[in-house]
PDB file of N, CA and C in Angstrom:
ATOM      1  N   UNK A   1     -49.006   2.791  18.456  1.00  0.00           N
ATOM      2  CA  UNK A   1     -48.561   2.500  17.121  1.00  0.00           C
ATOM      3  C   UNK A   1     -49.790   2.485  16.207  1.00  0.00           C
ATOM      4  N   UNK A   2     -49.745   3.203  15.245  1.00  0.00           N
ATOM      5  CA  UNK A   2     -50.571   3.234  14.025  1.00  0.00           C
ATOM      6  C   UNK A   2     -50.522   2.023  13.068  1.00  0.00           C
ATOM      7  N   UNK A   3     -51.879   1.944  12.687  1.00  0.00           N
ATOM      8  CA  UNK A   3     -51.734   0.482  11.718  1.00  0.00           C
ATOM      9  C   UNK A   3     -53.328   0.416  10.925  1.00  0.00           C
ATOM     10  N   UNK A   4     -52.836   0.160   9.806  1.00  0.00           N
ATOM     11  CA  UNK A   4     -54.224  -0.224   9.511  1.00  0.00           C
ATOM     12  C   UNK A   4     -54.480  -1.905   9.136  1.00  0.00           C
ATOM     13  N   UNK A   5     -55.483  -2.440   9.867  1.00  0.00           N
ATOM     14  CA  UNK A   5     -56.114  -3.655   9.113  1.00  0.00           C
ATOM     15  C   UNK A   5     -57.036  -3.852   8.442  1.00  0.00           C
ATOM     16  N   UNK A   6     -57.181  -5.187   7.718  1.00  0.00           N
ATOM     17  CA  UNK A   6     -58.319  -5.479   7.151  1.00  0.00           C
ATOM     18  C   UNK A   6     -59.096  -6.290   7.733  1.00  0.00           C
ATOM     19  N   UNK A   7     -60.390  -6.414   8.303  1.00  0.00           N
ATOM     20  CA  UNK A   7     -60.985  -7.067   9.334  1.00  0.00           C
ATOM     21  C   UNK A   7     -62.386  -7.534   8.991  1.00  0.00           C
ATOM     22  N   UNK A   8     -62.867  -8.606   9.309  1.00  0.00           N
ATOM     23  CA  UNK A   8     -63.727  -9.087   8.411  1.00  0.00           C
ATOM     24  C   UNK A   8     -65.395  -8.479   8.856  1.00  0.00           C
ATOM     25  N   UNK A   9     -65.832  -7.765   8.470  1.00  0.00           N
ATOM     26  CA  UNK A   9     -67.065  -6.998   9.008  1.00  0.00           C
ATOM     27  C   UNK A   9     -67.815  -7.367  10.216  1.00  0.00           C
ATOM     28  N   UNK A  10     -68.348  -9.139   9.529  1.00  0.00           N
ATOM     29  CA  UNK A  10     -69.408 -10.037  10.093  1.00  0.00           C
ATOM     30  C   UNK A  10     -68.491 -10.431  11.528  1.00  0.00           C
ATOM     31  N   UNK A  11     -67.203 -10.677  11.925  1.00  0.00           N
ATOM     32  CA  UNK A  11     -66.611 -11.009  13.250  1.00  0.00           C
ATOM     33  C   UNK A  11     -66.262  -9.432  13.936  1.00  0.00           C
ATOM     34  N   UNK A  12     -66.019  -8.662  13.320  1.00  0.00           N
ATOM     35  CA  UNK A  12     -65.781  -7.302  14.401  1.00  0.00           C
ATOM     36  C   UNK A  12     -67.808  -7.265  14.805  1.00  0.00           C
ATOM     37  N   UNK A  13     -68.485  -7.184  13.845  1.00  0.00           N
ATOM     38  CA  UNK A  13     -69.576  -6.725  14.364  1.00  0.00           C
ATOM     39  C   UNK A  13     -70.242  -8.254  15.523  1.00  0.00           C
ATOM     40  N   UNK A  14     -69.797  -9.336  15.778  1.00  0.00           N
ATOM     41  CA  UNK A  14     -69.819 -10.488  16.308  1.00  0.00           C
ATOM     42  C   UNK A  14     -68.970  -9.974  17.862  1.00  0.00           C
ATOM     43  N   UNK A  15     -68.004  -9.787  17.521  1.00  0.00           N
ATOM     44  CA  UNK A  15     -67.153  -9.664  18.940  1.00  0.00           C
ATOM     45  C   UNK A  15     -67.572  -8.259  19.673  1.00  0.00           C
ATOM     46  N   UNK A  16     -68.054  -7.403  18.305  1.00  0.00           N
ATOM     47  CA  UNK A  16     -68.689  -5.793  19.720  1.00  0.00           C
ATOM     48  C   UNK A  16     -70.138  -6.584  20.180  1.00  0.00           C
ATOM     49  N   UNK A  17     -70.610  -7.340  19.665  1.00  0.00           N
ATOM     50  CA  UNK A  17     -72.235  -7.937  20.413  1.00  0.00           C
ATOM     51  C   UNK A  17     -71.738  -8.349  21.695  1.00  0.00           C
ATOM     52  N   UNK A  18     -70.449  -9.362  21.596  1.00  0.00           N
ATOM     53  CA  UNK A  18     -70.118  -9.738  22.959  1.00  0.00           C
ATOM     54  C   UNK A  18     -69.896  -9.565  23.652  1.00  0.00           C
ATOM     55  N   UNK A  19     -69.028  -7.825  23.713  1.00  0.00           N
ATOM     56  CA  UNK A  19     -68.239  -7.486  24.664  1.00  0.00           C
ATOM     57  C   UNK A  19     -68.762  -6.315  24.759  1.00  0.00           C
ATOM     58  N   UNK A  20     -69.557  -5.771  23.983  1.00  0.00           N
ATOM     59  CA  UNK A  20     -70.337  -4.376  24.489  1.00  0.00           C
ATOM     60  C   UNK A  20     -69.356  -3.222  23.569  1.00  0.00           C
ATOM     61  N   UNK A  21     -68.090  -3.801  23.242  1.00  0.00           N
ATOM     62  CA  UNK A  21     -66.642  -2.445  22.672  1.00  0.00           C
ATOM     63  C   UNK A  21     -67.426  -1.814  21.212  1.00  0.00           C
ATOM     64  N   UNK A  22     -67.786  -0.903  21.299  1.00  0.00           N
ATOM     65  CA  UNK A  22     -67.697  -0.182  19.645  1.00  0.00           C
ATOM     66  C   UNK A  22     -66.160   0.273  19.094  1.00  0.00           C
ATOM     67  N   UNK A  23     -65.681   0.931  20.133  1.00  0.00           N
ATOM     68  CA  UNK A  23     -64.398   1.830  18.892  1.00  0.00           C
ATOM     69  C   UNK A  23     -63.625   0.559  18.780  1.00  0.00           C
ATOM     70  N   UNK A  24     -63.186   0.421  17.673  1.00  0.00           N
ATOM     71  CA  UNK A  24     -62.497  -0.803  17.008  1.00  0.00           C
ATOM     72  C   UNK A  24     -61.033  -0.682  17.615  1.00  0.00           C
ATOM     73  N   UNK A  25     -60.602   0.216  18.081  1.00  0.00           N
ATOM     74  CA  UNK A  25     -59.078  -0.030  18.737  1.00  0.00           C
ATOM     75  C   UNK A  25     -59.821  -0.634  19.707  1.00  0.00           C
ATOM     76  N   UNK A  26     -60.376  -0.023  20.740  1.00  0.00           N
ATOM     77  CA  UNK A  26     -60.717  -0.652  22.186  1.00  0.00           C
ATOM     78  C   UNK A  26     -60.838  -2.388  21.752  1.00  0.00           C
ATOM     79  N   UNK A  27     -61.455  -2.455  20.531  1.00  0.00           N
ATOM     80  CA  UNK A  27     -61.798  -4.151  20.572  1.00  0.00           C
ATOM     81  C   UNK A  27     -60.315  -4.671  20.043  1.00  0.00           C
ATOM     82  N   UNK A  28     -60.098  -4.349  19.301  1.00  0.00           N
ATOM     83  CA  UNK A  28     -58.835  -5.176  18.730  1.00  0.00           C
ATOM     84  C   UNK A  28     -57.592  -4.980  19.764  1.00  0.00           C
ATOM     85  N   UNK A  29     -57.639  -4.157  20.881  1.00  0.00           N
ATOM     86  CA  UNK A  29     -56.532  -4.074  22.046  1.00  0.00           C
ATOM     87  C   UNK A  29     -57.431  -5.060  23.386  1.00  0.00           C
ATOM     88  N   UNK A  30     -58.230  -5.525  23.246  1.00  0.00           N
ATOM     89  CA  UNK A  30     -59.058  -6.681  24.085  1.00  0.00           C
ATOM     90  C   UNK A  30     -58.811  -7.732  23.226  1.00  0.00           C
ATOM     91  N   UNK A  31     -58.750  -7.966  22.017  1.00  0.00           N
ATOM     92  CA  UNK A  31     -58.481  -9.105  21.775  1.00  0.00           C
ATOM     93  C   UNK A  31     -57.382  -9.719  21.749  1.00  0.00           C
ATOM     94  N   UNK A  32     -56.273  -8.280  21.345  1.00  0.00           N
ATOM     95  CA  UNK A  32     -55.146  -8.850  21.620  1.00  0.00           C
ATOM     96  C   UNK A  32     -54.286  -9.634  23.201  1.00  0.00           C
ATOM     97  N   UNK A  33     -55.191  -8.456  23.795  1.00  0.00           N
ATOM     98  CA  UNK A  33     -55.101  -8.821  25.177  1.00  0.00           C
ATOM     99  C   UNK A  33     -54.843 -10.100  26.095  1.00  0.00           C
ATOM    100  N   UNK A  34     -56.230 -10.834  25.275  1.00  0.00           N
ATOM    101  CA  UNK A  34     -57.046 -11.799  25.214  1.00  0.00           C
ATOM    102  C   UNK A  34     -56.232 -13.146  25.002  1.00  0.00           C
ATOM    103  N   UNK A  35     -55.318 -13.105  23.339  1.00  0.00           N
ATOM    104  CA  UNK A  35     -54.855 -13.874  22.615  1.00  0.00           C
ATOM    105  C   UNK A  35     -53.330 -13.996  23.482  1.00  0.00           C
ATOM    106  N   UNK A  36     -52.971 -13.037  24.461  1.00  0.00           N
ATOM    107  CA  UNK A  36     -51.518 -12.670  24.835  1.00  0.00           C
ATOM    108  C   UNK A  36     -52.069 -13.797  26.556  1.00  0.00           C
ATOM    109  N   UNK A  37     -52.921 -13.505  26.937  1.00  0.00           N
ATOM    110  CA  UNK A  37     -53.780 -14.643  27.849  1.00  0.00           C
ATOM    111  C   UNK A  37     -53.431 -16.185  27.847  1.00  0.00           C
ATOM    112  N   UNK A  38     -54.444 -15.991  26.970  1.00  0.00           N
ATOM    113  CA  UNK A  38     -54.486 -17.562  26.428  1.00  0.00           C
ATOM    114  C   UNK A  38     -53.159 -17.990  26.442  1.00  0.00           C
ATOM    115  N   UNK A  39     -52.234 -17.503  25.149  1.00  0.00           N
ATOM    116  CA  UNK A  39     -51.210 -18.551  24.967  1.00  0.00           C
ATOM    117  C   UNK A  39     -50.101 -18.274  26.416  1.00  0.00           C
ATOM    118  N   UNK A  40     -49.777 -17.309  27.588  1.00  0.00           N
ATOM    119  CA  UNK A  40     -49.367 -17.504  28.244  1.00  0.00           C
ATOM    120  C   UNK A  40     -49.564 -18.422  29.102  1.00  0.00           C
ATOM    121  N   UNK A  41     -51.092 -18.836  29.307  1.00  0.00           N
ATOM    122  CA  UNK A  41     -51.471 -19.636  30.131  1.00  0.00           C
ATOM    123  C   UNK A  41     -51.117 -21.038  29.796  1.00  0.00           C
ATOM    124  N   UNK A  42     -51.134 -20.955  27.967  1.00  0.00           N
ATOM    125  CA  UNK A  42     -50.861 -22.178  27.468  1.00  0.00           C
ATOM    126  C   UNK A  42     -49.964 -22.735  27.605  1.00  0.00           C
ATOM    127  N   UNK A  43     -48.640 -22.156  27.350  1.00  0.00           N
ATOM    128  CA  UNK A  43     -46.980 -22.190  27.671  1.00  0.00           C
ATOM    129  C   UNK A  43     -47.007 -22.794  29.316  1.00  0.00           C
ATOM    130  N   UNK A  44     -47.525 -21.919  30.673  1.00  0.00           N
ATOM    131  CA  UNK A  44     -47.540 -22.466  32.175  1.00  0.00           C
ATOM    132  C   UNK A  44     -47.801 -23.730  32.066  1.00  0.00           C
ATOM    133  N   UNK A  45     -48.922 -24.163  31.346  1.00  0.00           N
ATOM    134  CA  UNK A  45     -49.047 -25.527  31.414  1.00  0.00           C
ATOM    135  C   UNK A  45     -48.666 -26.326  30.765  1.00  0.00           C
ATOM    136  N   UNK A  46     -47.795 -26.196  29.620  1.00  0.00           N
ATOM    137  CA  UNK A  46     -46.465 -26.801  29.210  1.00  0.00           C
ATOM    138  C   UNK A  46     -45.536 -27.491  30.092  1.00  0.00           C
ATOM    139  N   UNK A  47     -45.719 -26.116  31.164  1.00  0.00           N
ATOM    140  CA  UNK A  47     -44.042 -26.431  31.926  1.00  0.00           C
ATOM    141  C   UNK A  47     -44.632 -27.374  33.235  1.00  0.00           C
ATOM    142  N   UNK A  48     -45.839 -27.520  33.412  1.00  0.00           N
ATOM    143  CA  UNK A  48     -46.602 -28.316  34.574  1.00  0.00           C
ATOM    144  C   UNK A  48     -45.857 -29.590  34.872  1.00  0.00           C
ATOM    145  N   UNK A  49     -45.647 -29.775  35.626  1.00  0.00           N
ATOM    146  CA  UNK A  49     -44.773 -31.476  35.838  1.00  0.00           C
ATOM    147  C   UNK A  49     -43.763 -31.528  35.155  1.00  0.00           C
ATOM    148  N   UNK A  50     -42.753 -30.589  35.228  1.00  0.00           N
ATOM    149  CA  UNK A  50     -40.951 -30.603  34.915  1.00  0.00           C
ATOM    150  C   UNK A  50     -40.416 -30.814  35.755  1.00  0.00           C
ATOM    151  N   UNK A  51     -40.654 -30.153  36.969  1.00  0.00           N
ATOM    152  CA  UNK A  51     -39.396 -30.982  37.934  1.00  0.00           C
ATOM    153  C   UNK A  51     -39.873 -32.418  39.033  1.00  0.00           C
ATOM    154  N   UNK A  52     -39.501 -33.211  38.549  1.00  0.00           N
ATOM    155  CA  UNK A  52     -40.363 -34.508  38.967  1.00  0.00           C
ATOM    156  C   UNK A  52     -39.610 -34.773  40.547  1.00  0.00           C
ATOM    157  N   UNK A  53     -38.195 -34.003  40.806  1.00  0.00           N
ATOM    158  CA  UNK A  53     -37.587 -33.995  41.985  1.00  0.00           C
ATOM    159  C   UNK A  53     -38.459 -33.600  42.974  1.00  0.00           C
ATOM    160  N   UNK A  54     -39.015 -32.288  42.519  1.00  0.00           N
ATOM    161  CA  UNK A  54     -39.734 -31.218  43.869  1.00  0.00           C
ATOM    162  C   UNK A  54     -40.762 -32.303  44.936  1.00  0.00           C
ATOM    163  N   UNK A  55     -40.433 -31.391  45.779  1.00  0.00           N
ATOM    164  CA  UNK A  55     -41.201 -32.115  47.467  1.00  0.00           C
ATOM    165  C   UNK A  55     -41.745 -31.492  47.289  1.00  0.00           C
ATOM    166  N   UNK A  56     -43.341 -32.427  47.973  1.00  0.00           N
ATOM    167  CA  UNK A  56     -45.002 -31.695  48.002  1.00  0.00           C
ATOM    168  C   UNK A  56     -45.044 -30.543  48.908  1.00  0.00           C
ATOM    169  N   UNK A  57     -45.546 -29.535  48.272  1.00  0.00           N
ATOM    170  CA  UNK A  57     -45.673 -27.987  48.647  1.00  0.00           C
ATOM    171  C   UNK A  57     -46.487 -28.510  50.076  1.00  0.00           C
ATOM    172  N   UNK A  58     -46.599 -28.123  51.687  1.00  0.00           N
ATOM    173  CA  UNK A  58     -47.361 -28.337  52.602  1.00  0.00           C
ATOM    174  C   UNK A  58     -48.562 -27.230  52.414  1.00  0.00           C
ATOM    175  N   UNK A  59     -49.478 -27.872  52.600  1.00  0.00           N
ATOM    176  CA  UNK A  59     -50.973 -27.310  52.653  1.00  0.00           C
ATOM    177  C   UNK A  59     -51.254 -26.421  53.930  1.00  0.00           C
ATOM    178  N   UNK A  60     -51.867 -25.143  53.995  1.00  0.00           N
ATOM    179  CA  UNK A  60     -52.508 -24.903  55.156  1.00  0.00           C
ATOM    180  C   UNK A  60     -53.600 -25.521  55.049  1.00  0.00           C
ATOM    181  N   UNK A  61     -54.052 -26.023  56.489  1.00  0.00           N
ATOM    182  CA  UNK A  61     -55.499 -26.394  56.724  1.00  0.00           C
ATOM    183  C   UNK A  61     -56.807 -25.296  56.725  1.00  0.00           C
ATOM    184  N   UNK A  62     -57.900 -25.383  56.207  1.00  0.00           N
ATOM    185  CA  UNK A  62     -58.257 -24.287  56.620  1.00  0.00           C
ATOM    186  C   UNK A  62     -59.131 -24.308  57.468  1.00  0.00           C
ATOM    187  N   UNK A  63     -59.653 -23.267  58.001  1.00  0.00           N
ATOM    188  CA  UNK A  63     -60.190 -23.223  59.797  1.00  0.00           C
ATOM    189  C   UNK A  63     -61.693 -22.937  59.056  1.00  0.00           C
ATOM    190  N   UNK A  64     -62.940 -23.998  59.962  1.00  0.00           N
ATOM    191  CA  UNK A  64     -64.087 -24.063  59.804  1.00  0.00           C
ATOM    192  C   UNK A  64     -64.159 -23.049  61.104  1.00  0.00           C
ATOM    193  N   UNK A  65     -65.650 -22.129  60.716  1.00  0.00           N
ATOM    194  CA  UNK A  65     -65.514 -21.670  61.436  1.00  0.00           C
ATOM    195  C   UNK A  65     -67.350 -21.944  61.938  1.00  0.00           C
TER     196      UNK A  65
END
């Protein structure tokens, strides 16, 4: 999909220092990436401790070797 934004010079040229990306799609499809990350992860741990019923998952032990 085609699009144009307006993007603030001083943070695109901030986020290619960080990540090494010049072509500005490559960066702005990492950031989106990025932002689609985060808040999924954020939401999982929303749902952390909802079912207060559930029995403790059994552990494997693990083998010293």
């Amino acid at each position: 999909m085609r699009t144009t934004l307006a993007l603030d010079d001083n943070l695109v040229a901030k986020a290619q220092a960080f990540t090494g990306l010049t072509e500005k799609s490559a960066l702005v499809r990492e950031a989106l990436n990025a932002l689609i990350e985060r808040e999924s992860a954020h939401r999982l741990a929303l749902l952390g401790g909802s079912e207060p019923a559930l029995e403790p998952v059994p552990r494997r032990k693990s083998v010293r070797m």
